[in-house]
Protein backbone atom coordinates (compact mmCIF):
# COMPACT_ATOMS: atom_id res chain seq x y z
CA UNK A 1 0.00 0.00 0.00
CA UNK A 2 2.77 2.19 0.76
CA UNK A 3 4.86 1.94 -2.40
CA UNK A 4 1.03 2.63 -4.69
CA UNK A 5 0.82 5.50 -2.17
CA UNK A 6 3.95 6.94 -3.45
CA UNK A 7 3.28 6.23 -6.48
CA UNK A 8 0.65 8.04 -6.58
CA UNK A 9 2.00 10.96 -5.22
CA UNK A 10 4.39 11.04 -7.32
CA UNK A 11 2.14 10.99 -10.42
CA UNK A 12 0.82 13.96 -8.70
CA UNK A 13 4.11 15.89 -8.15
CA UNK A 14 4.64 15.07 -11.90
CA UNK A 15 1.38 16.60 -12.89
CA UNK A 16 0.71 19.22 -10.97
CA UNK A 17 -0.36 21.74 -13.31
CA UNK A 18 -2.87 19.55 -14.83
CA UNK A 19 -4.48 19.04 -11.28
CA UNK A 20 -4.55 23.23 -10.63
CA UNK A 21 -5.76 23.55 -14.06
CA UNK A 22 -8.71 21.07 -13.28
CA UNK A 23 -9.38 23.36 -10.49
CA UNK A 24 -9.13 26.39 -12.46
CA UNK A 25 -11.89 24.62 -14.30
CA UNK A 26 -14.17 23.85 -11.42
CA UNK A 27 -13.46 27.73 -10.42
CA UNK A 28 -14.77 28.76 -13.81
CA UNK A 29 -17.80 26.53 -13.29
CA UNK A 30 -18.78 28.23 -9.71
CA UNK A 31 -18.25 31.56 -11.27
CA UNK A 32 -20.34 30.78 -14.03
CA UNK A 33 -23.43 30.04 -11.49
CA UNK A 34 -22.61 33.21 -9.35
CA UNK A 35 -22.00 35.80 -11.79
CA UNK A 36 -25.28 35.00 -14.28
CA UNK A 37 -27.03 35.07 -11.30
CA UNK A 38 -28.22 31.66 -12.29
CA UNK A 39 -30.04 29.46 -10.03
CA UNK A 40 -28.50 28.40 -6.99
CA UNK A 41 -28.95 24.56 -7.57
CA UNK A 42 -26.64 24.96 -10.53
CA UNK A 43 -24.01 25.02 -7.73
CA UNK A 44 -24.07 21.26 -7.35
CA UNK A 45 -23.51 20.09 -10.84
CA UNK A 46 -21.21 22.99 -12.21
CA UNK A 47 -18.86 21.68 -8.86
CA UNK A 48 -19.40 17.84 -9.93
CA UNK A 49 -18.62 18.65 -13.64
CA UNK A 50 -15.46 20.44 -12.64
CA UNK A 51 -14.55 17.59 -10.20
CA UNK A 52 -15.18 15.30 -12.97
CA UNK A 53 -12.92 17.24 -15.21
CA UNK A 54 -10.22 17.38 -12.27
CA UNK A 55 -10.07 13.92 -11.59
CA UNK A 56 -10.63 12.45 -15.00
CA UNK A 57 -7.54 14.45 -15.98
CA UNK A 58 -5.44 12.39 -13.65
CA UNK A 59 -7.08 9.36 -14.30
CA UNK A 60 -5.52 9.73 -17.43
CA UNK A 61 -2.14 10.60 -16.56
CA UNK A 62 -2.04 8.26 -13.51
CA UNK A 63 -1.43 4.75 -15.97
CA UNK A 64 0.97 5.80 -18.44
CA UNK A 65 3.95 3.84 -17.15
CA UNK A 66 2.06 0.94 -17.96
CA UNK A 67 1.26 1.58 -21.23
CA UNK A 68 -1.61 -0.57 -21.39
CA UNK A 69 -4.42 1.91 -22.19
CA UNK A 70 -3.05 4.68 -21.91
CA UNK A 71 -0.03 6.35 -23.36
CA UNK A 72 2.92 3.03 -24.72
CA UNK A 73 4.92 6.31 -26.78
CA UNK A 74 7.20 7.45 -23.98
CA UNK A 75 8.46 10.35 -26.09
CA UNK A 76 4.57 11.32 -26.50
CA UNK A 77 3.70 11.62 -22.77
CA UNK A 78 4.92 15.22 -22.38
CA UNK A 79 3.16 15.99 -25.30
CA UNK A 80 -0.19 14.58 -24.30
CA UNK A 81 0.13 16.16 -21.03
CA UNK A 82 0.74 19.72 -22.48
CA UNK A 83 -2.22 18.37 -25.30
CA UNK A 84 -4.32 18.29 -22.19
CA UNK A 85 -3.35 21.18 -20.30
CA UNK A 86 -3.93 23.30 -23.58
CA UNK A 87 -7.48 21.35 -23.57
CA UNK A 88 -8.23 22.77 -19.79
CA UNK A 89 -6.60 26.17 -20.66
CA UNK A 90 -9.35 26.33 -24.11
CA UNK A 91 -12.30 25.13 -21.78
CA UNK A 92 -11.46 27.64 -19.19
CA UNK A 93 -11.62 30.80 -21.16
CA UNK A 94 -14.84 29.50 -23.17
CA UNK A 95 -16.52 28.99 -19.36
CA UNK A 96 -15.36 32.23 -19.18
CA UNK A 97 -16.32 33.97 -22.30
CA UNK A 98 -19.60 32.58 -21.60
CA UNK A 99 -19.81 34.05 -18.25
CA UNK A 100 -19.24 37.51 -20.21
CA UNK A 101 -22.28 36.83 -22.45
CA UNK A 102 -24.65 35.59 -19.93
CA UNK A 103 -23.74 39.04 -18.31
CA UNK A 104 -25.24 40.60 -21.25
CA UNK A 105 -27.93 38.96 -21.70
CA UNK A 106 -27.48 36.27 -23.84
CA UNK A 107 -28.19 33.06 -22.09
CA UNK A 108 -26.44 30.09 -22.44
CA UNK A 109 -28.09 26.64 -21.65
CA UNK A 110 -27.60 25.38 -18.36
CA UNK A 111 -27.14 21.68 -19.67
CA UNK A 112 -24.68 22.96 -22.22
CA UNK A 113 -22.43 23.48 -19.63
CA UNK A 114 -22.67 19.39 -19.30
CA UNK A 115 -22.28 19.22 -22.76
CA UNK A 116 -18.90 21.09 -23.03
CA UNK A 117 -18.00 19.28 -19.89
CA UNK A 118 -18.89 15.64 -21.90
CA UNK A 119 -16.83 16.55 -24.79
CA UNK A 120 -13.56 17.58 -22.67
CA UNK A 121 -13.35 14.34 -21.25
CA UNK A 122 -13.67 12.56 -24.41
CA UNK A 123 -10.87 15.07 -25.45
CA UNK A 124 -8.86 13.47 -22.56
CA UNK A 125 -9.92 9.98 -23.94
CA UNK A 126 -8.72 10.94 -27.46
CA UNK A 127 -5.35 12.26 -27.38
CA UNK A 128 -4.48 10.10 -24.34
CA UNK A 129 -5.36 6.58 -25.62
CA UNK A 130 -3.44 3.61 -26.83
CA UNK A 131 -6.58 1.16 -26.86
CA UNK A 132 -8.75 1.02 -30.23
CA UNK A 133 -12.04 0.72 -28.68
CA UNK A 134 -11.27 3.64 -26.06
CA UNK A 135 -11.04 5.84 -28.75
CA UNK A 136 -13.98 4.87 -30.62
CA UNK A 137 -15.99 5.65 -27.13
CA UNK A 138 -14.09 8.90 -27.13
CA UNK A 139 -15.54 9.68 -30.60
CA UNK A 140 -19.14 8.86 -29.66
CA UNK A 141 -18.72 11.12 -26.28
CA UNK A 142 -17.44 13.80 -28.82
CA UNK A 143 -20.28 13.29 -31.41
CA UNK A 144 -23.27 12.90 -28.56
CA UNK A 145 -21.83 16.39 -27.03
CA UNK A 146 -21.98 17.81 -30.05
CA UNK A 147 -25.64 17.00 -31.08
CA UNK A 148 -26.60 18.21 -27.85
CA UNK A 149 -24.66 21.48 -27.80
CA UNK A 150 -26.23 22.03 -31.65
CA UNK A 151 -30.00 20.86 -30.17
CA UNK A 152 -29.35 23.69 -27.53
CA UNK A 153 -28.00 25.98 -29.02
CA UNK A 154 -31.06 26.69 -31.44
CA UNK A 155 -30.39 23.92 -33.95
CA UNK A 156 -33.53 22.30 -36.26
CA UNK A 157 -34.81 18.84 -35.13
CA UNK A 158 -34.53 17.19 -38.47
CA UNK A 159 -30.87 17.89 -38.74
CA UNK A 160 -29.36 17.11 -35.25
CA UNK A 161 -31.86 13.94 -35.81
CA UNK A 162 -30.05 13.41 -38.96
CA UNK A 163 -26.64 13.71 -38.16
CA UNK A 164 -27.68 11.45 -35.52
CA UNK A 165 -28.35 8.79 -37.64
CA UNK A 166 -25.59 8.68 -39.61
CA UNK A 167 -23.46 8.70 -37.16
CA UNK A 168 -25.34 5.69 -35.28
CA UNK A 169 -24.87 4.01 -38.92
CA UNK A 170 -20.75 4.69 -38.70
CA UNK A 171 -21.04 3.46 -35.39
CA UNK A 172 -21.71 0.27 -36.17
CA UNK A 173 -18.98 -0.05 -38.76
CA UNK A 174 -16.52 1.11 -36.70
CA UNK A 175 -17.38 -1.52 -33.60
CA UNK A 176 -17.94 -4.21 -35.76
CA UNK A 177 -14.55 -3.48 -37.53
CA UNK A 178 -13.19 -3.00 -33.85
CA UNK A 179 -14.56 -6.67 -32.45
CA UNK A 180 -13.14 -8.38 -35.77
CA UNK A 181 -9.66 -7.19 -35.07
CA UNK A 182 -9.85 -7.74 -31.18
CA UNK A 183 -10.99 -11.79 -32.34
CA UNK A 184 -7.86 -11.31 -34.73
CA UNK A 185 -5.32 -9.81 -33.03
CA UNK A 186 -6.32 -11.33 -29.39
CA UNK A 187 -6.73 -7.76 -27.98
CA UNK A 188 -7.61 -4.08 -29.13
CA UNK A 189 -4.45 -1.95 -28.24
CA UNK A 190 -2.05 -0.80 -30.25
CA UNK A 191 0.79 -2.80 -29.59
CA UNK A 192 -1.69 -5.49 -29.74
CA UNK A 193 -2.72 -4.83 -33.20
CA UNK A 194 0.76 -4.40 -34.33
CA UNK A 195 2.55 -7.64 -32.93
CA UNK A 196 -0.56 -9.27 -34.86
CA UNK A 197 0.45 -7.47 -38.35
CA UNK A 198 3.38 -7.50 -38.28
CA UNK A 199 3.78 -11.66 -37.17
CA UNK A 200 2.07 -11.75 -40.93
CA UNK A 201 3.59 -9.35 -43.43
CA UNK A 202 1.11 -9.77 -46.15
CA UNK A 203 -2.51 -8.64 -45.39
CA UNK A 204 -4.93 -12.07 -45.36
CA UNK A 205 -8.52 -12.09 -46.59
CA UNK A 206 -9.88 -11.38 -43.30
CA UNK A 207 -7.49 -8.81 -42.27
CA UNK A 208 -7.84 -6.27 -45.15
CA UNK A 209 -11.89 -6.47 -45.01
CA UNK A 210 -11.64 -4.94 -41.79
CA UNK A 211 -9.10 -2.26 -41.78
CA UNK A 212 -11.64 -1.23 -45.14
CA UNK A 213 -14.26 -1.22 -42.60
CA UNK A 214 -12.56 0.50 -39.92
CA UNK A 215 -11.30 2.98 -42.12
CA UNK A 216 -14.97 4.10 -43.98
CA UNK A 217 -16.43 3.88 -40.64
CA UNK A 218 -13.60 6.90 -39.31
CA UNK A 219 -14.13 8.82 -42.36
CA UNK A 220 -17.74 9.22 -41.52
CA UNK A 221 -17.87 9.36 -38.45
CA UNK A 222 -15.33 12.27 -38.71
CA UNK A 223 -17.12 13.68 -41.34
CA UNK A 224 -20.07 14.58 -38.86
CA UNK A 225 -17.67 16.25 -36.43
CA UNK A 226 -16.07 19.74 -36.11
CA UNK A 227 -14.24 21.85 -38.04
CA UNK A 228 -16.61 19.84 -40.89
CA UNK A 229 -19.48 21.86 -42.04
CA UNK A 230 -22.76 20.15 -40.72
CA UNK A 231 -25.63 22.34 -40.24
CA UNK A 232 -26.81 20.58 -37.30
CA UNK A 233 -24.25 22.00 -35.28
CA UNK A 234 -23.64 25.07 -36.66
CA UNK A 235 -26.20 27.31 -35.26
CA UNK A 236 -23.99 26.62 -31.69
CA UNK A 237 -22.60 30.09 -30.18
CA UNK A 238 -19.03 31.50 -31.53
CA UNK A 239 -17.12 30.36 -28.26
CA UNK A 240 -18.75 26.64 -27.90
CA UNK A 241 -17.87 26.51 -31.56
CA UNK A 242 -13.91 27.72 -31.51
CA UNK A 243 -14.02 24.88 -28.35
CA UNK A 244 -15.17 21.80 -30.25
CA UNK A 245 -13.22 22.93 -33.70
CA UNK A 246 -9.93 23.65 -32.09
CA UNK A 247 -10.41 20.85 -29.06
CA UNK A 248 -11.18 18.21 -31.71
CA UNK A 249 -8.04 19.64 -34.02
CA UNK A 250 -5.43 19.58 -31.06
CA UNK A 251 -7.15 15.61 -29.88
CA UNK A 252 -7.25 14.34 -32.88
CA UNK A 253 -3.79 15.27 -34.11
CA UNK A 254 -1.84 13.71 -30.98
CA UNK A 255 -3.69 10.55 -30.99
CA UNK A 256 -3.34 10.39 -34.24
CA UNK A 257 0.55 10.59 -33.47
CA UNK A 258 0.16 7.83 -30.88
CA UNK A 259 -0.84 5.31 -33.17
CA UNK A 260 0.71 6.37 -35.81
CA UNK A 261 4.02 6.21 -33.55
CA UNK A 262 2.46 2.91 -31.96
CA UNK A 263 2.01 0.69 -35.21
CA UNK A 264 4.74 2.44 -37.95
CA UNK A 265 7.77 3.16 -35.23
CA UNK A 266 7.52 1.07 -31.85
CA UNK A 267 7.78 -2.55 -33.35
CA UNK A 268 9.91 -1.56 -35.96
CA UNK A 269 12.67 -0.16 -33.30
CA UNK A 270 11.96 -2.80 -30.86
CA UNK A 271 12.46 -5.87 -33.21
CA UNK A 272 13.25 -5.55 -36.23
CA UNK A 273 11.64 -8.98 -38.03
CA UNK A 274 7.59 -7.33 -36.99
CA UNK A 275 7.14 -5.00 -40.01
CA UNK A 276 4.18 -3.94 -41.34
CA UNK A 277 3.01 -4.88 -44.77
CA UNK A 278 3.48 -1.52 -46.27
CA UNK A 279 6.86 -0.77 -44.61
CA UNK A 280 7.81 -4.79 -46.04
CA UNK A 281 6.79 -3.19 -49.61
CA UNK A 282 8.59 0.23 -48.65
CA UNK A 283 5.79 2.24 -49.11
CA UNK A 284 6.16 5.56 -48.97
CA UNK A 285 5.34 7.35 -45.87
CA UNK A 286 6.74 10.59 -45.79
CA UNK A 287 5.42 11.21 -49.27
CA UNK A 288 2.07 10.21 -48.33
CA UNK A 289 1.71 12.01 -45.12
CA UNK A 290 3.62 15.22 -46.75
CA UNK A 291 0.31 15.01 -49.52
CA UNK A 292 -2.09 14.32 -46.66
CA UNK A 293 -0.89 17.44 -45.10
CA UNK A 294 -0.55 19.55 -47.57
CA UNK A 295 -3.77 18.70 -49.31
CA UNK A 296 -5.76 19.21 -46.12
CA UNK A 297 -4.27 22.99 -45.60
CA UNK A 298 -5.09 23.78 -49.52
CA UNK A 299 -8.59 22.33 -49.41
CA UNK A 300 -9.52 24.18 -46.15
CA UNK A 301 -8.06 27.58 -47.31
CA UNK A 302 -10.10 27.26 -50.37
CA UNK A 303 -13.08 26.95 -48.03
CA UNK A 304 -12.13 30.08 -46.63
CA UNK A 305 -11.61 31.95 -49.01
CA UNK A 306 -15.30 31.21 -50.90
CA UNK A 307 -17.27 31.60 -47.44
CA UNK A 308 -18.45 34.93 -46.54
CA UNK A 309 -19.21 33.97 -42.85
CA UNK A 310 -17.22 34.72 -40.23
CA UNK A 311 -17.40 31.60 -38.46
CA UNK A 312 -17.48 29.30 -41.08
CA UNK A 313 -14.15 30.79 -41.95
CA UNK A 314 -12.76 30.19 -38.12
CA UNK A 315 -13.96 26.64 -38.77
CA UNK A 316 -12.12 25.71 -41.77
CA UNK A 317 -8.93 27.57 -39.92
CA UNK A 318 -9.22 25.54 -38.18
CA UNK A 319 -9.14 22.39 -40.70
CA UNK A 320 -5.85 24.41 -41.84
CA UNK A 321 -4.33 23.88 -38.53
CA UNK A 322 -4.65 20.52 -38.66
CA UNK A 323 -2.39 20.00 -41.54
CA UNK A 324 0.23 22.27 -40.31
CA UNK A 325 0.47 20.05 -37.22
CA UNK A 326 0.59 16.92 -39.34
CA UNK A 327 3.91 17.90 -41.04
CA UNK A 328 5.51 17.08 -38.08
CA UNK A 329 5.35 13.82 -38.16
CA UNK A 330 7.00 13.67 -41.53
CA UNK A 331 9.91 15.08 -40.28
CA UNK A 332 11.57 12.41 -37.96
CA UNK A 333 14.84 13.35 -38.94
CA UNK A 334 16.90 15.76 -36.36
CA UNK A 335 16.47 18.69 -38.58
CA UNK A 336 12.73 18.01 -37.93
CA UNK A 337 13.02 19.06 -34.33
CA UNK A 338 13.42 23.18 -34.96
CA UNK A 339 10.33 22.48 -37.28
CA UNK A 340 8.12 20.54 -34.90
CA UNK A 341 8.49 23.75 -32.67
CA UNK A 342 8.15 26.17 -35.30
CA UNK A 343 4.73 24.20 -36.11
CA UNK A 344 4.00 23.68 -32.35
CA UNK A 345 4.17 27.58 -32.10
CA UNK A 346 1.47 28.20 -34.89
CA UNK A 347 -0.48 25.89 -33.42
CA UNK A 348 -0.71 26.92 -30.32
CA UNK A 349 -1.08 30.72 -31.14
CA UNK A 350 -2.45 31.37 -33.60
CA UNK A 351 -5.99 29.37 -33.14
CA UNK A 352 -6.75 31.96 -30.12
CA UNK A 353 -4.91 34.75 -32.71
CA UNK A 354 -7.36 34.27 -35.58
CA UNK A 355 -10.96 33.81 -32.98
CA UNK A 356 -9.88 36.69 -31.00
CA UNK A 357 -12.05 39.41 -33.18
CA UNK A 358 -14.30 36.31 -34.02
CA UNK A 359 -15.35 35.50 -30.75
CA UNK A 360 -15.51 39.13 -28.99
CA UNK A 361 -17.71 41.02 -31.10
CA UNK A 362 -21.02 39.29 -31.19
CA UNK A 363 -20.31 36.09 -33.26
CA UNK A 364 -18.71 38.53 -36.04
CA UNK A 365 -21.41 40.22 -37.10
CA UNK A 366 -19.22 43.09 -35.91
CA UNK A 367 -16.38 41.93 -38.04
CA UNK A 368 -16.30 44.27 -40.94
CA UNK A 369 -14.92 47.96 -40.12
CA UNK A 370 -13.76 46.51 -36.22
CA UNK A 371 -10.07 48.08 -37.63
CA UNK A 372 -11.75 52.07 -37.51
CA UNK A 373 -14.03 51.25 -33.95
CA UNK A 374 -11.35 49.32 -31.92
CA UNK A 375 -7.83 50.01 -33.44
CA UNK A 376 -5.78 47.94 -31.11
CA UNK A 377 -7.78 45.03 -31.58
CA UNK A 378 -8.11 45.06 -35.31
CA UNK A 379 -4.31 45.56 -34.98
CA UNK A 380 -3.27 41.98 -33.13
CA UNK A 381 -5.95 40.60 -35.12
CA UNK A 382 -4.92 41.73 -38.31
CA UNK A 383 -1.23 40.40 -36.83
CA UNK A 384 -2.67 36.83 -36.37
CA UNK A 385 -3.80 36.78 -39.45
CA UNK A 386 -0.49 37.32 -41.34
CA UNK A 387 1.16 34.91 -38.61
CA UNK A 388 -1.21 32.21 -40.40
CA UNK A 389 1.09 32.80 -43.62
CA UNK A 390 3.88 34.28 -42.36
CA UNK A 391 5.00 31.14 -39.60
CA UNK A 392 5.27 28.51 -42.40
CA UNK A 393 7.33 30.85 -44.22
CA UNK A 394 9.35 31.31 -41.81
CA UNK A 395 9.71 28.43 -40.34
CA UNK A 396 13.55 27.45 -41.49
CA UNK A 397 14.53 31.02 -41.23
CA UNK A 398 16.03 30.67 -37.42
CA UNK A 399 18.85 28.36 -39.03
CA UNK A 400 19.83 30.15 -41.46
CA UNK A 401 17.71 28.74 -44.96
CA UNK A 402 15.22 29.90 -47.26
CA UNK A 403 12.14 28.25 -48.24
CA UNK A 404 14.05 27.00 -51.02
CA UNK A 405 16.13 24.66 -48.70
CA UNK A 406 12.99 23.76 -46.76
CA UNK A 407 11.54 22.68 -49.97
CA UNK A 408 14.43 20.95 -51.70
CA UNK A 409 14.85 18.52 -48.33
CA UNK A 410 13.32 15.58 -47.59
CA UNK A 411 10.18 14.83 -48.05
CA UNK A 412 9.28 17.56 -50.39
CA UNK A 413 11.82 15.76 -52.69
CA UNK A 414 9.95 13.96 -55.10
CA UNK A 415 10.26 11.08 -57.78
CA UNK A 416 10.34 13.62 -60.18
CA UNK A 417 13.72 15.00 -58.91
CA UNK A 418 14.44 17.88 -56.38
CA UNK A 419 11.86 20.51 -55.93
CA UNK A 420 9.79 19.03 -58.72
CA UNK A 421 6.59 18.73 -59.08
CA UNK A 422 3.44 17.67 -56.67
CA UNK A 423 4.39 18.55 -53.60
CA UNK A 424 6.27 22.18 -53.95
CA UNK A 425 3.52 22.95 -56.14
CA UNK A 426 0.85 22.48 -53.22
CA UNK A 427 2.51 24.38 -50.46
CA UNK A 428 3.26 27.48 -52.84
CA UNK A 429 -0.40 27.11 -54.25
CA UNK A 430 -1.46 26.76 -50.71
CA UNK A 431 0.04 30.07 -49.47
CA UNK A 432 -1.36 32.07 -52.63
CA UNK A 433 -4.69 31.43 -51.44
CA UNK A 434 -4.05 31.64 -47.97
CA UNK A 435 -2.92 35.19 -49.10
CA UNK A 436 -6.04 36.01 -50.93
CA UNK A 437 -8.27 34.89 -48.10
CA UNK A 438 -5.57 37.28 -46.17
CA UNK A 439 -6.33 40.44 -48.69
CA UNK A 440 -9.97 39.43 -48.08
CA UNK A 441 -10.18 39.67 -44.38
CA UNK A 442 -7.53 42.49 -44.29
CA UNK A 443 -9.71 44.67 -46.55
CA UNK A 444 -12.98 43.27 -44.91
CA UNK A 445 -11.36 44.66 -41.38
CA UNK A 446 -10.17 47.73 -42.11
CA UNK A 447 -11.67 49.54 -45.35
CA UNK A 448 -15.03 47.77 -46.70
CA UNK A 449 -18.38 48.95 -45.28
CA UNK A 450 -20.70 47.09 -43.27
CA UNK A 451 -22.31 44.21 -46.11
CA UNK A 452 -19.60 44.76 -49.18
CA UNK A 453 -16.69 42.94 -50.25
CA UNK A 454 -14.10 44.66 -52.50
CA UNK A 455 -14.59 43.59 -55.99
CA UNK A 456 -10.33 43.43 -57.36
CA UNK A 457 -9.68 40.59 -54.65
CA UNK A 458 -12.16 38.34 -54.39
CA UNK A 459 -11.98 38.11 -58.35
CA UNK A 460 -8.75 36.04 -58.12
CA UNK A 461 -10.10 33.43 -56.16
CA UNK A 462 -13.88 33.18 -57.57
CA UNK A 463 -13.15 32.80 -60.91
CA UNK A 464 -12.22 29.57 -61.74
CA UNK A 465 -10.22 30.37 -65.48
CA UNK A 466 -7.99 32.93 -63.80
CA UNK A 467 -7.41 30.73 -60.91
CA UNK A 468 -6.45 27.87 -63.38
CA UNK A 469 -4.27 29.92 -64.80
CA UNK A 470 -2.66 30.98 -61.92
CA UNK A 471 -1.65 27.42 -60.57
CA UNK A 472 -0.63 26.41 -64.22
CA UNK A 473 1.73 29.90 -64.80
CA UNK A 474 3.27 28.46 -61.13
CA UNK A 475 3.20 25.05 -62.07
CA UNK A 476 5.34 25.77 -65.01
CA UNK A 477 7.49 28.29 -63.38
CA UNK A 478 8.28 26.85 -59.35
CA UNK A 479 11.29 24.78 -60.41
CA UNK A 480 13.19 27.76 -62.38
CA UNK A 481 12.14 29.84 -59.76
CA UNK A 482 13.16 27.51 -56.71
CA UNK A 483 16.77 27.00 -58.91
CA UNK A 484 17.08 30.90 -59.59
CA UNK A 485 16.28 31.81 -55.91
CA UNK A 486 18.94 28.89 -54.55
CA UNK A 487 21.51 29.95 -56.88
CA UNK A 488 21.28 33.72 -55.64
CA UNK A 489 21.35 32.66 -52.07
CA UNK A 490 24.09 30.57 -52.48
CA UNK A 491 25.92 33.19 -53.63
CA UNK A 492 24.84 35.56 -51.23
């Protein structure tokens, strides 16, 4: 008893600020109940869903030396603890923004205080789990909170009754997928799944049927969650909105890197004979994940740049931030260290940058001409704007290199030679519309009357034949550019 005492306690002197954030969280619920002038018997359940919170945190964080639900990565478990601290940190100032707006009048749900409550701890579940079926019940936590947050928040019947469905319908792919490798692989875990694998090389008949299923039944499932535009959910208030898009974005992404880390790394540095099938036909993963990345930062910028609403544009930000955080992974080299950080960084602040003239002023509908009323904070958020574009510049600047070097390096060196074709061509195409969704909101903030848009910028992106032409012209012209611009800093 004495030696699970201590180590107990010392879990506890290891996570500290987790616990005091947990509290934090519980003082944000009280506060919540005495400043709205709420009800007092609100005062038991806001102090059981921040105890809930506390406690659930360090359930969480007590097993990871085991490794046998939790955690297994031992280079991850800093990250998932700052992954959850950033999680508390987000939920306070929501509570709190919340708080502000019950103060003026505008009521938020008492149960939707539950809600947000229900979908932090499947957070926790999410970025801290290395068991299969754990975070499946972590998705469904995050999906159920989110239906009732959209049903609360104003949302029709027939479309949170919808999304319901399909999601129900998902469900059941994904758990029968789920109880087909347990039967398999003799257990649901990571390490599980990937002693199973990789004792077999070549995928069997029964094998490959359910990885399909698992893998349509994540796609839409995912599909019906945030930063994804579903209209059941949409009609939720600015600040519970920024909380599931950016929660689910920061979850998501780590335990993506735990089993990612889990089946492609672990075995494969522990014993060298258990490789996967695509590692035994050297697929490649770099390339891949560099596309996946990539793609997912074009694709939501282009969704930004043809929505006029405020917070549909937070949302697919959002989407945006997710594939800068995937490039880390790619990078497993020691050079990809300084870019991890650089990536960590725009992570981190710029998702409170960009929502902090979305979130203060009314659910935007104070957006356009904020710059003239409130100079100082049109300023910062005119600053987090360019630090969307400007950090991925900049990222291999610190050491010394262009974005020519960061381009002509591994990954983004293709089949097609050095700074060829695919890959270069999607980051620069990337940050040409991330620029003109830039000029958009820029012009939006500062000059543009309540109701207009400026008719020179948004022609580059809405019509289709100039935009074409655009992407071909840089098609053509990125690898004599990215030679020319080497060449003169090489000789700089």
């Amino acid at each position: 008893r004495s030696v699970k005492t201590l180590g107990i306690l010392e879990s506890l002197h290891h996570f500290h600020p987790e616990f005091f954030l947990s509290l934090t969280f519980v003082g944000g619920m009280l506060l919540m109940v005495l400043l709205s002038e709420r009800d007092w018997d609100l005062v038991g359940p806001a102090t059981l869903a921040g105890v809930l919170v506390a406690f659930f945190s360090l359930f969480t964080a007590l097993p990871l030396r085991s490794g046998r639900y939790f955690s297994g990565v031992l280079f991850l478990d800093p990250l998932t603890q700052f992954g959850k601290a950033l999680l508390l940190l987000l939920a306070v100032g929501v509570v709190a923004i919340l708080v502000v707006r019950d103060r003026r009048g505008e009521q938020f749900p008492p149960q939707g205080y539950l809600s947000l409550t229900l979908s932090l701890l499947s957070m926790f579940l999410l970025l801290s789990t290395n068991d299969l079926l754990l975070l499946l019940l972590s998705l469904e936590g995050i999906g159920m909170a989110t239906l009732l947050l959209a049903a609360q928040g104003g949302g029709r019947a027939t479309e949170c009754r919808e999304t319901l469905f399909r999601g129900m319908a998902a469900s059941i792919f994904l758990f029968t997928a789920v109880a087909g490798l347990h039967g398999f692989c003799g257990g649901s875990t990571f390490h599980e799944i990937a002693r199973a694998i990789g004792k077999n090389p070549l995928p069997s008949s029964f094998l490959l049927p359910l990885l399909c299923l698992l893998a349509i039944g994540f796609l839409v499932k995912t599909a019906l969650l945030p930063p994804f535009p579903v209209h059941a959910w949409r009609r939720a208030p600015a600040p519970v909105a920024l909380f599931l898009s950016a929660g689910i974005v920061v979850s998501g992404v780590m335990g993506f890197m735990r089993l990612f880390f889990s089946l492609f790394l672990v075995w494969e540095k522990g014993a060298g004979h258990l490789r996967i099938w695509t590692m035994v036909h050297e697929f490649p993963w770099s390339l891949a994940l560099s596309a996946v990345a990539l793609s997912s930062m074009t694709v939501a910028n282009v969704g930004a740049l043809f929505t006029r609403e405020v917070k549909g544009r937070l949302l697919y930000a959002t989407a945006a931030f997710g594939g800068y955080a995937l490039l880390p992974l790619v990078f497993l080299n020691g050079r990809g260290v300084i870019l991890s950080l650089h990536l960590l960084t725009l992570l981190v602040v710029t998702i409170p940058g960009v929502s902090w003239g979305l979130i203060l002023f009314d659910e935007g509908r104070n957006w356009r001409g904020m710059g003239r009323k409130m100079p100082i904070e049109g300023f910062f958020t005119l600053f987090f704007l360019f630090a969307l574009v400007g950090v991925p510049l900049a990222a291999r600047w610190g050491r010394g290199e262009f974005l020519v070097s960061f381009l002509r390096t591994e990954p983004f060196v293709t089949p097609w030679g050095s700074g060829g074709a695919v890959l270069p061509i999607l980051f620069l195409s990337n940050v040409l519309i991330a620029l003109v969704a830039l000029g958009q909101s820029a012009i939006s903030l500062f000059r543009v009357p309540r109701g207009e848009f400026p008719r020179s910028v948004p022609r580059l992106g809405r019509s289709p034949l100039l935009f074409l032409l655009a992407l071909t012209l840089l098609a053509f012209t990125a690898p004599f550019l990215l030679d020319l611009a080497e060449e003169i800093v090489t000789n700089f």
